[in-house]
C-alpha atoms as a PDB file:
ATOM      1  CA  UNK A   1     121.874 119.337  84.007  1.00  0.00           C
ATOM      2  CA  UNK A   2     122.479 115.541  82.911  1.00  0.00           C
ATOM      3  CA  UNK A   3     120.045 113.320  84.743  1.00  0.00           C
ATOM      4  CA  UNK A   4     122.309 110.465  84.224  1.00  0.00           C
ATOM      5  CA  UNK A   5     125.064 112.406  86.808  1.00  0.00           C
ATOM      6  CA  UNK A   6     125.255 111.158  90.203  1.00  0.00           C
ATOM      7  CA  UNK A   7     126.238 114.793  90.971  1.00  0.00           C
ATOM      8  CA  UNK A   8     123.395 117.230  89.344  1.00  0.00           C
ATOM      9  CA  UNK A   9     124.456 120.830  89.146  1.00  0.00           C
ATOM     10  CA  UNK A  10     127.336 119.954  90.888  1.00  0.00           C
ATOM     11  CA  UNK A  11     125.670 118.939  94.606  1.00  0.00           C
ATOM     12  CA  UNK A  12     127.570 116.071  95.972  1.00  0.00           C
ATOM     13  CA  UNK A  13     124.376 114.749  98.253  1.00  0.00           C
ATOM     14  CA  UNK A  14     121.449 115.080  95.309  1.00  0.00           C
ATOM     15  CA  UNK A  15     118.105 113.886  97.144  1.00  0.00           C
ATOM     16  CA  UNK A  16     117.028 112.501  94.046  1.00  0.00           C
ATOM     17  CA  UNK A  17     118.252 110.337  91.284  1.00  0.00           C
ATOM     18  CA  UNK A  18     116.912 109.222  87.979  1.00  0.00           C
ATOM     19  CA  UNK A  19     116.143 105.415  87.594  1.00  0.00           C
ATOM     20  CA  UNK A  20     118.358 105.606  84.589  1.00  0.00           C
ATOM     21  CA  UNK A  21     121.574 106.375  87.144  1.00  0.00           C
ATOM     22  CA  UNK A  22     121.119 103.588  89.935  1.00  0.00           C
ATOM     23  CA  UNK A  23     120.276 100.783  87.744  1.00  0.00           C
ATOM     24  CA  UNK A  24     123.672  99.687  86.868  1.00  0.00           C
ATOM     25  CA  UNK A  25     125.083 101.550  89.995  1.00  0.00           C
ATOM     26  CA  UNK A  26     127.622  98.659  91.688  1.00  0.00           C
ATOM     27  CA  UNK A  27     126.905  97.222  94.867  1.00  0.00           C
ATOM     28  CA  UNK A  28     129.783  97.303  97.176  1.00  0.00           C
ATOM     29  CA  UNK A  29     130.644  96.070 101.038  1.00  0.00           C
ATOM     30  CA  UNK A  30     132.172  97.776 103.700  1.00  0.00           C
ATOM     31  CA  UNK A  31     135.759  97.206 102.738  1.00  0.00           C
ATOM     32  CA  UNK A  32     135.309  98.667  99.141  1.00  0.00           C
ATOM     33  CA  UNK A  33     135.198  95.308  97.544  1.00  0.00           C
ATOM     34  CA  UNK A  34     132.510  95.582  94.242  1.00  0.00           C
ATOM     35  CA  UNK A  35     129.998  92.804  95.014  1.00  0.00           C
ATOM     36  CA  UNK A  36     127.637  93.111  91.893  1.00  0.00           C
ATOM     37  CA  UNK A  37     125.077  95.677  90.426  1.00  0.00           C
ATOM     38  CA  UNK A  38     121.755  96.658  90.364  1.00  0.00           C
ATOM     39  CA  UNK A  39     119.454  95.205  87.768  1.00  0.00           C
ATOM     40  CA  UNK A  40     116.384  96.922  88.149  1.00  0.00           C
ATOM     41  CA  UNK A  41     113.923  98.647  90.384  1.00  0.00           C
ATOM     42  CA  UNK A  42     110.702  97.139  91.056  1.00  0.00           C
ATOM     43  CA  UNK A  43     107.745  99.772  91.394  1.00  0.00           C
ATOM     44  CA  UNK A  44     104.863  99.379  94.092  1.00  0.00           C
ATOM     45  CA  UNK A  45     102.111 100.588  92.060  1.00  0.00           C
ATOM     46  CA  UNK A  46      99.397 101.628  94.787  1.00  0.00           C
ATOM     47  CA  UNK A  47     102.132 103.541  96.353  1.00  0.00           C
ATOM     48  CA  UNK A  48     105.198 104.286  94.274  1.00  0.00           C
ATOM     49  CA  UNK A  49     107.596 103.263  96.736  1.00  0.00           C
ATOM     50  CA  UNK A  50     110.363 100.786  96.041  1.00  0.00           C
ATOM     51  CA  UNK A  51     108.609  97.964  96.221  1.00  0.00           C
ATOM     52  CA  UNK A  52     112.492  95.825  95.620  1.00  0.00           C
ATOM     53  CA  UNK A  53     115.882  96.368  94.195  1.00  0.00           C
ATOM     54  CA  UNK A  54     116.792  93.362  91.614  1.00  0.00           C
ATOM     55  CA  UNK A  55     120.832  92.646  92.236  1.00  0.00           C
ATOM     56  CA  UNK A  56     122.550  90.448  90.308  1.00  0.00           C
ATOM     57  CA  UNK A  57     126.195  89.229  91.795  1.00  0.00           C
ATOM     58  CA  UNK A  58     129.787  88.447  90.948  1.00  0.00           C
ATOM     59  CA  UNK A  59     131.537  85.450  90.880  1.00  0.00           C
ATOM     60  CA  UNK A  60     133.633  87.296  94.279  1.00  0.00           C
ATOM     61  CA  UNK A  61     130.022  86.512  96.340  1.00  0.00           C
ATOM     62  CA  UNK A  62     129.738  82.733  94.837  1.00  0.00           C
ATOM     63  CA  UNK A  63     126.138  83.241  95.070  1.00  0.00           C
ATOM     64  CA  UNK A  64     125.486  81.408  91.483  1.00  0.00           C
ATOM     65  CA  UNK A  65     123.945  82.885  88.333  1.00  0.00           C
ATOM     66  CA  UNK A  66     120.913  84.231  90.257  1.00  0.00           C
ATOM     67  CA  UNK A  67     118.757  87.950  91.274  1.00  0.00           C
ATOM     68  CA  UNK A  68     118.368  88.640  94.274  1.00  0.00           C
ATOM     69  CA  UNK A  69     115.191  90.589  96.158  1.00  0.00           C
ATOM     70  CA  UNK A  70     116.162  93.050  98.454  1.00  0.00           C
ATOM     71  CA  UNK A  71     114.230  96.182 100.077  1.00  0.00           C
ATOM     72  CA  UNK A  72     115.658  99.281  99.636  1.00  0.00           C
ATOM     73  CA  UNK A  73     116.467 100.064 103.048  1.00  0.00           C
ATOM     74  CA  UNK A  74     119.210  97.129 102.522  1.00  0.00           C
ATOM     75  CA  UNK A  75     121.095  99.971 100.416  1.00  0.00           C
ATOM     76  CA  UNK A  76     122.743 103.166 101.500  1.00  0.00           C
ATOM     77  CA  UNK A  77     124.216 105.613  98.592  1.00  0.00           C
ATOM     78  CA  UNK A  78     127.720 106.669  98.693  1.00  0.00           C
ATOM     79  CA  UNK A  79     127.094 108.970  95.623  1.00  0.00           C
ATOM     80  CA  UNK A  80     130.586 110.044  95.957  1.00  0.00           C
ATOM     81  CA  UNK A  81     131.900 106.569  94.812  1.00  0.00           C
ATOM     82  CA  UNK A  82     129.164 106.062  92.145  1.00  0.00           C
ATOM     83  CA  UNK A  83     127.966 102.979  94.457  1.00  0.00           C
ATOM     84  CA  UNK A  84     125.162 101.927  97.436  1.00  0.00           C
ATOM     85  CA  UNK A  85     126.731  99.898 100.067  1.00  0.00           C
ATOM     86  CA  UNK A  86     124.998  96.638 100.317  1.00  0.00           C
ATOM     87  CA  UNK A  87     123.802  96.237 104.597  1.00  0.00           C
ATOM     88  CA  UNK A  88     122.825  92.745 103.976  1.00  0.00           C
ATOM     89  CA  UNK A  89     126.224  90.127 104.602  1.00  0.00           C
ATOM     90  CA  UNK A  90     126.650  87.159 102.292  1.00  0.00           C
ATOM     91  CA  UNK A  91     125.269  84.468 104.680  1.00  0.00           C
ATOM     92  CA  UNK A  92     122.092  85.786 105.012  1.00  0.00           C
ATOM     93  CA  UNK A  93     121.912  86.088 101.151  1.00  0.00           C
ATOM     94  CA  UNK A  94     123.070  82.506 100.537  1.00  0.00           C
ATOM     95  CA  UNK A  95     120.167  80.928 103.219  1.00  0.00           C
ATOM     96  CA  UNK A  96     117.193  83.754 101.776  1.00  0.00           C
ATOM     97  CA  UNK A  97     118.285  82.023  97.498  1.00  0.00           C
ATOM     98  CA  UNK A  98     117.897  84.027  94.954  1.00  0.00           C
ATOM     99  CA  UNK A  99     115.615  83.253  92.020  1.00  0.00           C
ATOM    100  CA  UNK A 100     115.860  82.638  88.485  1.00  0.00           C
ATOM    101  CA  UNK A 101     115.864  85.422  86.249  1.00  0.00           C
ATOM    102  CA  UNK A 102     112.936  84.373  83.893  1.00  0.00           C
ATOM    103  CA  UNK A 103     110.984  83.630  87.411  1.00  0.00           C
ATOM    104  CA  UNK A 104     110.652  87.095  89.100  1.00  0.00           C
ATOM    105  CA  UNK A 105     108.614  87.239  92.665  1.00  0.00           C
ATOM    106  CA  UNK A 106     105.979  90.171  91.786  1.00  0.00           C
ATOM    107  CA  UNK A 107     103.447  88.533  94.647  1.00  0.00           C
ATOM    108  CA  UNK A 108     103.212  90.979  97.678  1.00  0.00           C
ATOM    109  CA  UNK A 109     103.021  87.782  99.849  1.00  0.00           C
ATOM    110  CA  UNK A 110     105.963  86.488  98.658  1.00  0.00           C
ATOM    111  CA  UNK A 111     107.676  90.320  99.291  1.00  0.00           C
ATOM    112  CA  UNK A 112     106.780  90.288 102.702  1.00  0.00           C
ATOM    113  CA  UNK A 113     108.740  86.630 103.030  1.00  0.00           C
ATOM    114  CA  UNK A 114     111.607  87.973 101.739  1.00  0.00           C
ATOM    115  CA  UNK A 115     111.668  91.195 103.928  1.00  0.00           C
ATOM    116  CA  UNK A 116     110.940  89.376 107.040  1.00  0.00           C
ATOM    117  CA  UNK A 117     113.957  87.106 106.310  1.00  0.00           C
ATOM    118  CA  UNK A 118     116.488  89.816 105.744  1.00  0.00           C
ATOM    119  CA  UNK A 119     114.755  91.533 109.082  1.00  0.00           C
ATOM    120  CA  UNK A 120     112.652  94.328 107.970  1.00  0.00           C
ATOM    121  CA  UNK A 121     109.279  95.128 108.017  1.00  0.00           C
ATOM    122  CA  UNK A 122     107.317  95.201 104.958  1.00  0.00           C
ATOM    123  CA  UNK A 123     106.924  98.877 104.028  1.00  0.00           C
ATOM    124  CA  UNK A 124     103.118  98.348 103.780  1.00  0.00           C
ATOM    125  CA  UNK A 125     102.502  97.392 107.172  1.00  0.00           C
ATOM    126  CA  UNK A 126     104.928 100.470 108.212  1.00  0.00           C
ATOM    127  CA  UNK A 127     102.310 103.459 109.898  1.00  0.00           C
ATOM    128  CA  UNK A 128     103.176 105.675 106.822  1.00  0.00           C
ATOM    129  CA  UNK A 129     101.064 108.329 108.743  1.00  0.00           C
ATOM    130  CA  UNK A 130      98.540 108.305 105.445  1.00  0.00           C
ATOM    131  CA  UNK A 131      95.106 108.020 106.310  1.00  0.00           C
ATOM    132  CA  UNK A 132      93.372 104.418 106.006  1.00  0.00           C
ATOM    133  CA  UNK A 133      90.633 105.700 104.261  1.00  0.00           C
ATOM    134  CA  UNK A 134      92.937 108.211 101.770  1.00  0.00           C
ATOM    135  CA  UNK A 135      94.928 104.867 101.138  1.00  0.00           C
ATOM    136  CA  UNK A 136      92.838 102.097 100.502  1.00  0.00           C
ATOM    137  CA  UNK A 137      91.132 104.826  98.357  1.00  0.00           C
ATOM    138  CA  UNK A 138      94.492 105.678  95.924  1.00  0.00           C
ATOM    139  CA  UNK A 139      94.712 101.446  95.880  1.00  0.00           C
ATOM    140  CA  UNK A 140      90.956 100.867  94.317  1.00  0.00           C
ATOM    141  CA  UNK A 141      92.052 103.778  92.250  1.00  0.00           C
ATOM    142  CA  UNK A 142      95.321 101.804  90.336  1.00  0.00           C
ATOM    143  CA  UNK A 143      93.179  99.229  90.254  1.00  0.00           C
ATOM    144  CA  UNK A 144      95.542  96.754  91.474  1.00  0.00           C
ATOM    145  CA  UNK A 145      92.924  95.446  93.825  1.00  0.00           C
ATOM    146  CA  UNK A 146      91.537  92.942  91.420  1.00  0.00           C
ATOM    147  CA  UNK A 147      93.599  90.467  92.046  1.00  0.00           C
ATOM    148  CA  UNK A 148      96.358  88.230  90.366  1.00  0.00           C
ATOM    149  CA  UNK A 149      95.726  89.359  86.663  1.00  0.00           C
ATOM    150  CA  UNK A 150      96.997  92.932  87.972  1.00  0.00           C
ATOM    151  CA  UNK A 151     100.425  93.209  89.288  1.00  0.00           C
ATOM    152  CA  UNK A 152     101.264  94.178  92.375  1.00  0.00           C
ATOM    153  CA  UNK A 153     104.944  95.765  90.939  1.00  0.00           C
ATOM    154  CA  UNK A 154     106.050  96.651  87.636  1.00  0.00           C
ATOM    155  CA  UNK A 155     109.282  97.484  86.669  1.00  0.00           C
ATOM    156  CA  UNK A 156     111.027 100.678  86.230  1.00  0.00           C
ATOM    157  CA  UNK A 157     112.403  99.429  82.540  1.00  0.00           C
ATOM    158  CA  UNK A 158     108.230  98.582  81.555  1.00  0.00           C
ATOM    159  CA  UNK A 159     106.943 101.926  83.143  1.00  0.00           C
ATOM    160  CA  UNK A 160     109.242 104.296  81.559  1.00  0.00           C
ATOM    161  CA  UNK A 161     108.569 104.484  78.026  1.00  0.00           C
ATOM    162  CA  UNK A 162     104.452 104.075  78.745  1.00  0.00           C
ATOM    163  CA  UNK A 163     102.022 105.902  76.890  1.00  0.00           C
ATOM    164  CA  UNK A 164     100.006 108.297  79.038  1.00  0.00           C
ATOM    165  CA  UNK A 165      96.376 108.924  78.015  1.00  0.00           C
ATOM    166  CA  UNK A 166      93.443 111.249  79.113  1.00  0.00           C
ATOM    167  CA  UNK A 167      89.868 110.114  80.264  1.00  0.00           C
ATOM    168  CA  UNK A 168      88.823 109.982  76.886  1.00  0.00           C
ATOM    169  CA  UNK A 169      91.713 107.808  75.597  1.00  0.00           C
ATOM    170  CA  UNK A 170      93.760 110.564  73.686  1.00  0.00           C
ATOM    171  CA  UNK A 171      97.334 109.949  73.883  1.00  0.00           C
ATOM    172  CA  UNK A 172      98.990 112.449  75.080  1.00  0.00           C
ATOM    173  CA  UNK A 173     102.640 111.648  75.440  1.00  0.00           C
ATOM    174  CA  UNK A 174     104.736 109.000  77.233  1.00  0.00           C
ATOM    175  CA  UNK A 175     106.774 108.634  80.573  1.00  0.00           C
ATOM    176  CA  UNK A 176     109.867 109.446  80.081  1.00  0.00           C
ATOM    177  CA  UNK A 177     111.533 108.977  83.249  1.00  0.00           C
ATOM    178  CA  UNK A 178     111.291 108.333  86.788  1.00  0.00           C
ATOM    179  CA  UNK A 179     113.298 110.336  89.613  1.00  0.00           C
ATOM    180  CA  UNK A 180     113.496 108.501  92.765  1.00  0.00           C
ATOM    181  CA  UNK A 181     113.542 109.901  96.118  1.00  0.00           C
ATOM    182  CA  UNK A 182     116.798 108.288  97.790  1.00  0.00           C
ATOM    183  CA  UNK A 183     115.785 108.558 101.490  1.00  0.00           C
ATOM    184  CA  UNK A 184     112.413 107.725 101.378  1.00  0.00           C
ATOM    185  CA  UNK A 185     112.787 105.325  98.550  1.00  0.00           C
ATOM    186  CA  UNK A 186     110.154 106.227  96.045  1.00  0.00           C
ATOM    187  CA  UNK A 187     109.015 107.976  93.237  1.00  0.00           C
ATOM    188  CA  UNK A 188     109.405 111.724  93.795  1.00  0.00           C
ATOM    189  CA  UNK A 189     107.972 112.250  90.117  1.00  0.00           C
ATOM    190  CA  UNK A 190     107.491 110.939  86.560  1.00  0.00           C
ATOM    191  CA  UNK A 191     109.251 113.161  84.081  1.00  0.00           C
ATOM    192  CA  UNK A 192     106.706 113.545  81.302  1.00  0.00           C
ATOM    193  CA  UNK A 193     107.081 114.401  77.284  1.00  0.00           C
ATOM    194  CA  UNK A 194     103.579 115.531  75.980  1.00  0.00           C
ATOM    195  CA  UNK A 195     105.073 116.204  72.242  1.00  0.00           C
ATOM    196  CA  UNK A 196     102.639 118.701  70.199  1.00  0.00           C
ATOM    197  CA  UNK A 197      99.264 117.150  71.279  1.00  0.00           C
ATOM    198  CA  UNK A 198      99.232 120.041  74.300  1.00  0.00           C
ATOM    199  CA  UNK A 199     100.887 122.649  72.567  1.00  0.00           C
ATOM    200  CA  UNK A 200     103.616 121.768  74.660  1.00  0.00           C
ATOM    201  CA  UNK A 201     106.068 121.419  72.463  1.00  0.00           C
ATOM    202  CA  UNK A 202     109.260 119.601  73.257  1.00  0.00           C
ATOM    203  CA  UNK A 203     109.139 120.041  76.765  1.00  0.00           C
ATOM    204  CA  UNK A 204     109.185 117.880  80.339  1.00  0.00           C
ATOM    205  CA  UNK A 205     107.106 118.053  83.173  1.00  0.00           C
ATOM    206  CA  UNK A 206     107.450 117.193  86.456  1.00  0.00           C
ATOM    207  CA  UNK A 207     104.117 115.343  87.618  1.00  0.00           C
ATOM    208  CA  UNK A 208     103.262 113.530  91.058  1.00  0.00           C
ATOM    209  CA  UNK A 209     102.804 109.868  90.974  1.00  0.00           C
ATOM    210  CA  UNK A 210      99.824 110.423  92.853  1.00  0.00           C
ATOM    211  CA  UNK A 211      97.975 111.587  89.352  1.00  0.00           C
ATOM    212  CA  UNK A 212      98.783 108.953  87.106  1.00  0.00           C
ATOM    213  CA  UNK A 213      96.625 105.518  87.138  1.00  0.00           C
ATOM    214  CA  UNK A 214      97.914 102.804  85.943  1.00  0.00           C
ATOM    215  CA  UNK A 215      95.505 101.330  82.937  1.00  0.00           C
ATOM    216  CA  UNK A 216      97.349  97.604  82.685  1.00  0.00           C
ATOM    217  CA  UNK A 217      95.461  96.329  80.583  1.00  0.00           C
ATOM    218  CA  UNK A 218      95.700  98.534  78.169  1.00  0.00           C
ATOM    219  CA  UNK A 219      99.166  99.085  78.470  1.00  0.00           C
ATOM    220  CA  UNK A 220      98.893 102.937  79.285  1.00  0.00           C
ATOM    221  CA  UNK A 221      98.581 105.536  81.965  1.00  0.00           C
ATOM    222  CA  UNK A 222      95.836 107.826  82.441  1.00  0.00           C
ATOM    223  CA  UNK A 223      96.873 111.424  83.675  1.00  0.00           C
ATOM    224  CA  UNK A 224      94.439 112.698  85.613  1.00  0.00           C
ATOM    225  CA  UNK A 225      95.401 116.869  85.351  1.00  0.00           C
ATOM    226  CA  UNK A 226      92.884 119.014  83.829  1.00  0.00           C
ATOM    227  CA  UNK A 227      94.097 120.027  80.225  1.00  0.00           C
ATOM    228  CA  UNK A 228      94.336 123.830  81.436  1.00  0.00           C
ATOM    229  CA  UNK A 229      96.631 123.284  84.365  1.00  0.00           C
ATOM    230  CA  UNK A 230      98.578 121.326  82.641  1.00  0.00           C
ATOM    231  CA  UNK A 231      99.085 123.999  79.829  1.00  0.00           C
ATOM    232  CA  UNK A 232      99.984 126.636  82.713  1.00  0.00           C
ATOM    233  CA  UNK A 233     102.247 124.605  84.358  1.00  0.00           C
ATOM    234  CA  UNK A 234     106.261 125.330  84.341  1.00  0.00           C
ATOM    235  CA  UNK A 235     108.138 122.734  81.949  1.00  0.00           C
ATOM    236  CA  UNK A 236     111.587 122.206  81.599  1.00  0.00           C
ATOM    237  CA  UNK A 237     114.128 121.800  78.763  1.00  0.00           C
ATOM    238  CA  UNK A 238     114.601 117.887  78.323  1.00  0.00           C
ATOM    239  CA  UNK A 239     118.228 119.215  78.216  1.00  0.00           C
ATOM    240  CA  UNK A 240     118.780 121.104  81.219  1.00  0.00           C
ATOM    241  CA  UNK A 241     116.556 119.445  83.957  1.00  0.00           C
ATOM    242  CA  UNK A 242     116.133 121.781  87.181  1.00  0.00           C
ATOM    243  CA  UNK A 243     118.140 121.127  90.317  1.00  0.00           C
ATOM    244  CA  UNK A 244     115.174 119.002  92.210  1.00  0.00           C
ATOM    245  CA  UNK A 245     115.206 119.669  96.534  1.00  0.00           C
ATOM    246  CA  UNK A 246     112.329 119.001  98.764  1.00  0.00           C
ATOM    247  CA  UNK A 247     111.689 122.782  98.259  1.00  0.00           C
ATOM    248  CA  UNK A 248     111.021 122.918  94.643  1.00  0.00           C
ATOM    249  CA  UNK A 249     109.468 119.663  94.833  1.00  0.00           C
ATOM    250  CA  UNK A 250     106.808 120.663  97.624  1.00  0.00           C
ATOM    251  CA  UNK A 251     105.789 123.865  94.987  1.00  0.00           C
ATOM    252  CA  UNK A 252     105.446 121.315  92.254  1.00  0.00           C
ATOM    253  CA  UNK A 253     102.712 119.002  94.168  1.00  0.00           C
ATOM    254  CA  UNK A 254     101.201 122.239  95.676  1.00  0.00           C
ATOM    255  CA  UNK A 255     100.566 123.483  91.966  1.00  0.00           C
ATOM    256  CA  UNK A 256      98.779 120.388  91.057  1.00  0.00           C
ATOM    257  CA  UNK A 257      96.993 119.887  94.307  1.00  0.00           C
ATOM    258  CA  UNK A 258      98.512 117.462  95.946  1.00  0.00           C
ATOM    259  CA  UNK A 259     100.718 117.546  99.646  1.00  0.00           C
ATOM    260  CA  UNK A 260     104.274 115.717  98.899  1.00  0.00           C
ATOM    261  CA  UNK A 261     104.239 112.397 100.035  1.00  0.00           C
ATOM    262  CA  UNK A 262     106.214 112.922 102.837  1.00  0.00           C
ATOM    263  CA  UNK A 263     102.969 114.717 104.490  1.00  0.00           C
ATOM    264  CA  UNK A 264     100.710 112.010 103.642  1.00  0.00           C
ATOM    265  CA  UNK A 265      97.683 113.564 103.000  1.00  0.00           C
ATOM    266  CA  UNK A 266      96.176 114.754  99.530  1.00  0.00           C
ATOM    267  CA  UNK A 267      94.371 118.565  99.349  1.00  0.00           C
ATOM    268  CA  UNK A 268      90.518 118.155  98.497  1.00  0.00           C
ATOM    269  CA  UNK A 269      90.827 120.658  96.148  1.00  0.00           C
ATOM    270  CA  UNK A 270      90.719 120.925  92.100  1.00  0.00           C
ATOM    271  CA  UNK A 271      93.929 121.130  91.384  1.00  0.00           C
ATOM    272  CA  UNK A 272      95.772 124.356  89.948  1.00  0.00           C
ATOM    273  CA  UNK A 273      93.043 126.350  92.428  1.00  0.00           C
ATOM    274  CA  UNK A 274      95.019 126.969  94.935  1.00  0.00           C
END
C-alpha cells in the first residue's frame, strides 16, 4: 500500500492520510475552481491536533504573495478529486491578511485571533471530553509549558525526520511519518523506523502520539515504550503499510496502553499488560 495514495488499498473514503499526501493537496471552491495549495501542517504539540493548515494562493484569489492560517475545520476532503474544499470565501480571507512567509504565527494567542475571526472556536477551549487533570498533565509532560523558548506548534516538515531517543539518550531511530486522522484532525500515529538498534530490522511501527515527548531542545523525541513491548509489537513492511480504520487503530493503542484519542482517557496501566 503507497502512503502517498489518496486511495489506500483501494478505499475511496480512507480515514487517514499521510502528511506527505495533503501537503501539496490543492485547495479548491465550490464551483471546482483550484484556489491554491496546502503548504504545510502545523502540529499542536500538547495535543497532536492540527493546530493550522499553512495555504498559500493563486494569482485567481488576488490575495498577494502571502500564507494564510486557517483551522482545519475550514477544509473538507473530496479525496475523490485529490483536493479539500476551502469553507472560508475570499472576503473574509482578504480582511483576516495573511502573513509573510519568513514570519510564521506559532503563538497560541495569536491562533485563537485568527480562529475567532474566521468564526470558530479555538480547539483548546472545545470540551474535548479529556479530563482536566489527565490534560494539563500530558501538557507539563511535552514540556511546552515553559514558556516562549518552547513552541507551542511545530511543523509537520521539522517533526518528521526527528530522531527518537530512550530515557537514557540512546537513539533509537527516527520519525518517519505522520498519518493524520481526517475527521478529527490530528495525529492518529507516528510511523516509526527503529533500524538495527532493536533488532527490529527494517521495519515500521505504528506508535500513539500520546508516547512520544517532545525533547526541543535537544532536537529529539523521547519514546516512552518499554524496550520489551516494543520488541513484541506487530511492525509493518515500510513497503506495504496496513489498511489503517478506527478498528485496527483502537488494537494498536490498546497494545501499548493507551484508549484512542477519540475516548479521551489514558489506561493506568504498564503498557503491553493488558
Amino acid at each position: 500500500v503507497n502512503i502517498g495514495s489518496w486511495n489506500m488499498a483501494d478505499r475511496d473514503f480512507p480515514d487517514f492520510l499521510s502528511t506527505g499526501t495533503i501537503k501539496g493537496g490543492k485547495v479548491v471552491n465550490r464551483a471546482g475552481e483550484d484556489l491554491g495549495k496546502i503548504e504545510e501542517l502545523m502540529i499542536d504539540l500538547q495535543s497532536g491536533r492540527i493546530a493550522y493548515v499553512v495555504l498559500s494562493f493563486s494569482e485567481f484569489m488576488d490575495l498577494g504573495d502571502k500564507f494564510f492560517a486557517i483551522p482545519w475545520q475550514t477544509l473538507t476532503p473530496r479525496l475523490q478529486e485529490h483536493a479539500f474544499l476551502l469553507g472560508i470565501t475570499k472576503e473574509i480571507l482578504e480582511k483576516e491578511g495573511g502573513f509573510e512567509k519568513g514570519n510564521w504565527p506559532l503563538a497560541r494567542e495569536e491562533l485563537a485571533g485568527t480562529y475567532t475571526s474566521y468564526g470558530y472556536q479555538p480547539y483548546w477551549q472545545v470540551q474535548t471530553g479529556m479530563p482536566e487533570e489527565a490534560e494539563t498533565k500530558r501538557m507539563t509532560r511535552t514540556g511546552t509549558m515553559a514558556g516562549r523558548d518552547n513552541p507551542d506548534f511545530l511543523s509537520a516538515s521539522t517533526i518528521k525526520g526527528d530522531k527518537v531517543v530512550n530515557k537514557a539518550g540512546e537513539h533509537l531511530g527516527k520519525i518517519e511519518e505522520l498519518m493524520i486522522d481526517l475527521e478529527d484532525g490530528r495525529v492518529a500515529y507516528a510511523a516509526l523506523s527503529f533500524g538495527g538498534f532493536l533488532g527490529l530490522g527494517s521495519k515500521l511501527f505504528a506508535i500513539p502520539w500520546q508516547a512520544l515527548q517532545m525533547k526541543l531542545h535537544d532536537h529529539a523525541i523521547l519514546l516512552d515504550i518499554p524496550r520489551d513491548v516494543l520488541e513484541k509489537a506487530e511492525g509493518f513492511d515500510k513497503d506495504h503499510w496496513p489498511v489503517t480504520n478506527r478498528e485496527w487503530l483502537s488494537a494498536m493503542y490498546s497494545y501499548y496502553g493507551y484508549q484512542p484519542y477519540w475516548q479521551a482517557q489514558r489506561i493506568e496501566s504498564r503498557p503491553g499488560n493488558l
